[in-house]
C-alpha atoms as a PDB file:
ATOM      1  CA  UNK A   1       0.000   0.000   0.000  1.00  0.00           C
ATOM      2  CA  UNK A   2       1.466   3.553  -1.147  1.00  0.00           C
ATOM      3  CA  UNK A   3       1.314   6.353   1.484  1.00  0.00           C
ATOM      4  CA  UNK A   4       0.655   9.640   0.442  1.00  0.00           C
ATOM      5  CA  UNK A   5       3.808  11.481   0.957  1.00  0.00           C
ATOM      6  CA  UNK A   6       2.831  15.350   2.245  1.00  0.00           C
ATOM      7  CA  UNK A   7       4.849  17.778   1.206  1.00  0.00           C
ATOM      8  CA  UNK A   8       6.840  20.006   3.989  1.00  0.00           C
ATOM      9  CA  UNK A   9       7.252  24.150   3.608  1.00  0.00           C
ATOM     10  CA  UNK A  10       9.713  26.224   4.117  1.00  0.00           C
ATOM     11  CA  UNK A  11       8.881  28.592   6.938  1.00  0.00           C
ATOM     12  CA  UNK A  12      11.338  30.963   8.693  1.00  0.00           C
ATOM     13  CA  UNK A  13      13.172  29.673  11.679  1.00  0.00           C
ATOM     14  CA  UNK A  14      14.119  32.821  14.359  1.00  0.00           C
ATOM     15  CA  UNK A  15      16.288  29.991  16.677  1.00  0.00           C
ATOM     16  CA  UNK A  16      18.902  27.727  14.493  1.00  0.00           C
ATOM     17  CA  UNK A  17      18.161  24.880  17.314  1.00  0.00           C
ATOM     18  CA  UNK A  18      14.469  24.879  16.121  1.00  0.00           C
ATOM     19  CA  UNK A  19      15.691  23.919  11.786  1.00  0.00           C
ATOM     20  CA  UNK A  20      15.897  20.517  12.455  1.00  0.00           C
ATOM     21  CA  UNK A  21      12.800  20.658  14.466  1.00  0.00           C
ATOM     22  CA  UNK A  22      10.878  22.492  11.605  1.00  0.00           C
ATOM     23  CA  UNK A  23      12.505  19.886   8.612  1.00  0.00           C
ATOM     24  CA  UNK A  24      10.329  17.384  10.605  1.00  0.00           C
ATOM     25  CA  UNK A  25       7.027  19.382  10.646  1.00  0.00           C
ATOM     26  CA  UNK A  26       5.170  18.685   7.301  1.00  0.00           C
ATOM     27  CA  UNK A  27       2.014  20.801   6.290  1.00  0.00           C
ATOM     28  CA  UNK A  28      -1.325  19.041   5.987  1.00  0.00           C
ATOM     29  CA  UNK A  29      -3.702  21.371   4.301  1.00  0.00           C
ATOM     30  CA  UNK A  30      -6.687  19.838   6.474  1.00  0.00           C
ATOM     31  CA  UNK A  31      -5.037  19.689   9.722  1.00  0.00           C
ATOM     32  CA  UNK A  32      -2.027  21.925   9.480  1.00  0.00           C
ATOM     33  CA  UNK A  33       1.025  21.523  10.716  1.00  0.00           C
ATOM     34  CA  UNK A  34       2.005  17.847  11.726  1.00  0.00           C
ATOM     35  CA  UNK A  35       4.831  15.877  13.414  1.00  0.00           C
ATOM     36  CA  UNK A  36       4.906  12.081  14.344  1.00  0.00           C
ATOM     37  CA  UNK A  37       5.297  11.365  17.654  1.00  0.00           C
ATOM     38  CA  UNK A  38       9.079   9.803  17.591  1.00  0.00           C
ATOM     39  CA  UNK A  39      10.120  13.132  16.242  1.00  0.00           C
ATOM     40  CA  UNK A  40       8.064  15.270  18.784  1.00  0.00           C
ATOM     41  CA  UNK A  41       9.332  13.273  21.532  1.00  0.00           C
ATOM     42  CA  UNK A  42      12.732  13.667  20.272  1.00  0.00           C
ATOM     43  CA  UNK A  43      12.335  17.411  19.659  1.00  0.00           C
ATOM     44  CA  UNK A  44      10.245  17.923  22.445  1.00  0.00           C
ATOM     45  CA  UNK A  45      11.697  21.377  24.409  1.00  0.00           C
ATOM     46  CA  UNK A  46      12.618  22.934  20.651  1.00  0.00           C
ATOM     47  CA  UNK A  47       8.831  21.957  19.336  1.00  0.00           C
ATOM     48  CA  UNK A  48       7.688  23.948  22.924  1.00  0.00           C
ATOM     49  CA  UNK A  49       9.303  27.162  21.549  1.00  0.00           C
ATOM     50  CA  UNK A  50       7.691  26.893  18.132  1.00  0.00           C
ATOM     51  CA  UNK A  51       4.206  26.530  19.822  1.00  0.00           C
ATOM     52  CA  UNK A  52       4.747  28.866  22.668  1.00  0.00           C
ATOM     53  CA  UNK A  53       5.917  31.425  19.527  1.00  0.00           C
ATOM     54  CA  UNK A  54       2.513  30.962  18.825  1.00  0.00           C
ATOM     55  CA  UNK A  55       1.970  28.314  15.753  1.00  0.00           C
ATOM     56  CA  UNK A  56      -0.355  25.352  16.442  1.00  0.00           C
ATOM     57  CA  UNK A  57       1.116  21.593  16.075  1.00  0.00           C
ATOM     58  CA  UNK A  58      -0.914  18.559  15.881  1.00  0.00           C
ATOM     59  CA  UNK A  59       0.942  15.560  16.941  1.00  0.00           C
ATOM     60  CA  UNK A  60       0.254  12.157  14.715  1.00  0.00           C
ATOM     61  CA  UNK A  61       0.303   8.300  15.738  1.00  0.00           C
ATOM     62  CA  UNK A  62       0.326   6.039  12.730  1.00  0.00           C
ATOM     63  CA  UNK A  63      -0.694   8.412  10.297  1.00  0.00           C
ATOM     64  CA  UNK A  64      -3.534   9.743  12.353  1.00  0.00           C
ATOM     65  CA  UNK A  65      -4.124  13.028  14.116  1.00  0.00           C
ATOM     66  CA  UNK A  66      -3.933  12.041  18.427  1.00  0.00           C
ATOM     67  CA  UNK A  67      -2.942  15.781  19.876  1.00  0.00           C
ATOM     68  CA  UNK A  68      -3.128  19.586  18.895  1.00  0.00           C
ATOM     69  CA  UNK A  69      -0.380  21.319  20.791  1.00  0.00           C
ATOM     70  CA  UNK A  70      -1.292  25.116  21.037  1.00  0.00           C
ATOM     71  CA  UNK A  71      -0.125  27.695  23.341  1.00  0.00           C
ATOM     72  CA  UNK A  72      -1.034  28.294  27.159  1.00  0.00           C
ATOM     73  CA  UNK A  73      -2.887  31.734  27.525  1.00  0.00           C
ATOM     74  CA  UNK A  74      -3.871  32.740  31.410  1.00  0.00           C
ATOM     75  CA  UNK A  75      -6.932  33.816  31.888  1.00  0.00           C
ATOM     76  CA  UNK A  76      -7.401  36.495  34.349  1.00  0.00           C
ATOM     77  CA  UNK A  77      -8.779  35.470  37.389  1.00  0.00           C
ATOM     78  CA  UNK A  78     -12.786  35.662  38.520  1.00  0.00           C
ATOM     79  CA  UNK A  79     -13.394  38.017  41.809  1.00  0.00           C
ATOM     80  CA  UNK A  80     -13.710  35.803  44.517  1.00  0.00           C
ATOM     81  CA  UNK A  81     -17.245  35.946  46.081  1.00  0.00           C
ATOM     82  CA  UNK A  82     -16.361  37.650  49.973  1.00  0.00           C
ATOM     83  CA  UNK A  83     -19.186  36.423  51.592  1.00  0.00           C
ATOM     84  CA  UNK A  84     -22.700  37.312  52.722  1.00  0.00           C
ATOM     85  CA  UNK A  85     -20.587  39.431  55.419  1.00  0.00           C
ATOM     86  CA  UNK A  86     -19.422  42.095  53.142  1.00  0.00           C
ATOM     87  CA  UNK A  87     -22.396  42.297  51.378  1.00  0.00           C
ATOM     88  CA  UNK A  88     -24.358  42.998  54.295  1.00  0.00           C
ATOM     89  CA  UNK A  89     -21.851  45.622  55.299  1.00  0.00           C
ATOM     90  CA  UNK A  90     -22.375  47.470  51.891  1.00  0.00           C
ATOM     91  CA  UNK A  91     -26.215  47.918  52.771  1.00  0.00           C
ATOM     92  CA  UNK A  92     -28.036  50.636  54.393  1.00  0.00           C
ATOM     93  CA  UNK A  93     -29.183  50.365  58.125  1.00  0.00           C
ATOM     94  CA  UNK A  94     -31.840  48.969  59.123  1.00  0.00           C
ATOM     95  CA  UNK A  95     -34.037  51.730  60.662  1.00  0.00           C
ATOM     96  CA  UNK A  96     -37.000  49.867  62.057  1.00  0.00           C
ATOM     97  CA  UNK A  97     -40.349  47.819  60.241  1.00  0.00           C
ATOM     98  CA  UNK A  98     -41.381  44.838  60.398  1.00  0.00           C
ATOM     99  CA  UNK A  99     -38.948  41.973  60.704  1.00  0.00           C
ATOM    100  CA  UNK A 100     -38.662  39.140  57.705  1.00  0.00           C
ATOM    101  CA  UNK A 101     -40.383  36.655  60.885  1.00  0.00           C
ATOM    102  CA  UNK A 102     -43.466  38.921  61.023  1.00  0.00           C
ATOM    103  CA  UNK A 103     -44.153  39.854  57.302  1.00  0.00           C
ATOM    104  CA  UNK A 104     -43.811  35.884  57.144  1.00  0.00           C
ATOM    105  CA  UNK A 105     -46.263  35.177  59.734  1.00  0.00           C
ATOM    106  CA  UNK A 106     -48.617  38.254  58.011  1.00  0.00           C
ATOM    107  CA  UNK A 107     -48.278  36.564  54.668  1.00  0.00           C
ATOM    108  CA  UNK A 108     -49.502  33.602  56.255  1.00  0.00           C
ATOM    109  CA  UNK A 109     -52.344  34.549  58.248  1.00  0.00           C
ATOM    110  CA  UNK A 110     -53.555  36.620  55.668  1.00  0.00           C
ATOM    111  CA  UNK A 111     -53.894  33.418  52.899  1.00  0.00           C
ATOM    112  CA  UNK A 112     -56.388  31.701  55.341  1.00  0.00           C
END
């Protein structure tokens, strides 16, 4: 059986460790750009630079697509909820009414 041999492009290299890196990365027009996984895990901390420079690099077993390797963003963080306390201590004063027990107990009496 004949496999179809994709052909690799040249793209410009900014660190002379990551050439030999980049002659292993061949272009697959429907998945992009694609190494096997003997030659990622041989080119493993040069392959991080290309990603973290920001290209994407999907990883193959056997001819098949297993991983897309893409670049970590952080996200900034949510506000952390303070509490009920604080919340409470951002509203008015109470200055008198009935309490939440007796408009409870009004409610109630007044369904019957």
């Amino acid at each position: 059986m004949k496999t179809k041999r994709i052909p690799t492009r040249a793209v410009p290299v900014p660190d002379p460790d990551q050439a030999m890196v980049l002659r292993e990365v061949t272009s697959d027009p429907a998945v992009g750009d694609v190494i096997s996984v003997r030659a990622a895990k041989t080119h493993l901390s040069a392959l991080l630079d290309v990603v973290a420079a920001g290209r994407e690099i999907v990883i193959t077993s056997g001819g098949t697509p297993k991983v897309r390797l893409v670049s970590f963003e952080l996200k900034p963080r949510r506000k952390v909820f303070g509490g009920a306390a604080r919340h409470l201590a951002t509203m008015p004063a109470w200055k008198g009414g009935p309490t939440a027990d007796e408009l409870i107990r009004a409610d109630r009496d007044g369904r019957g």
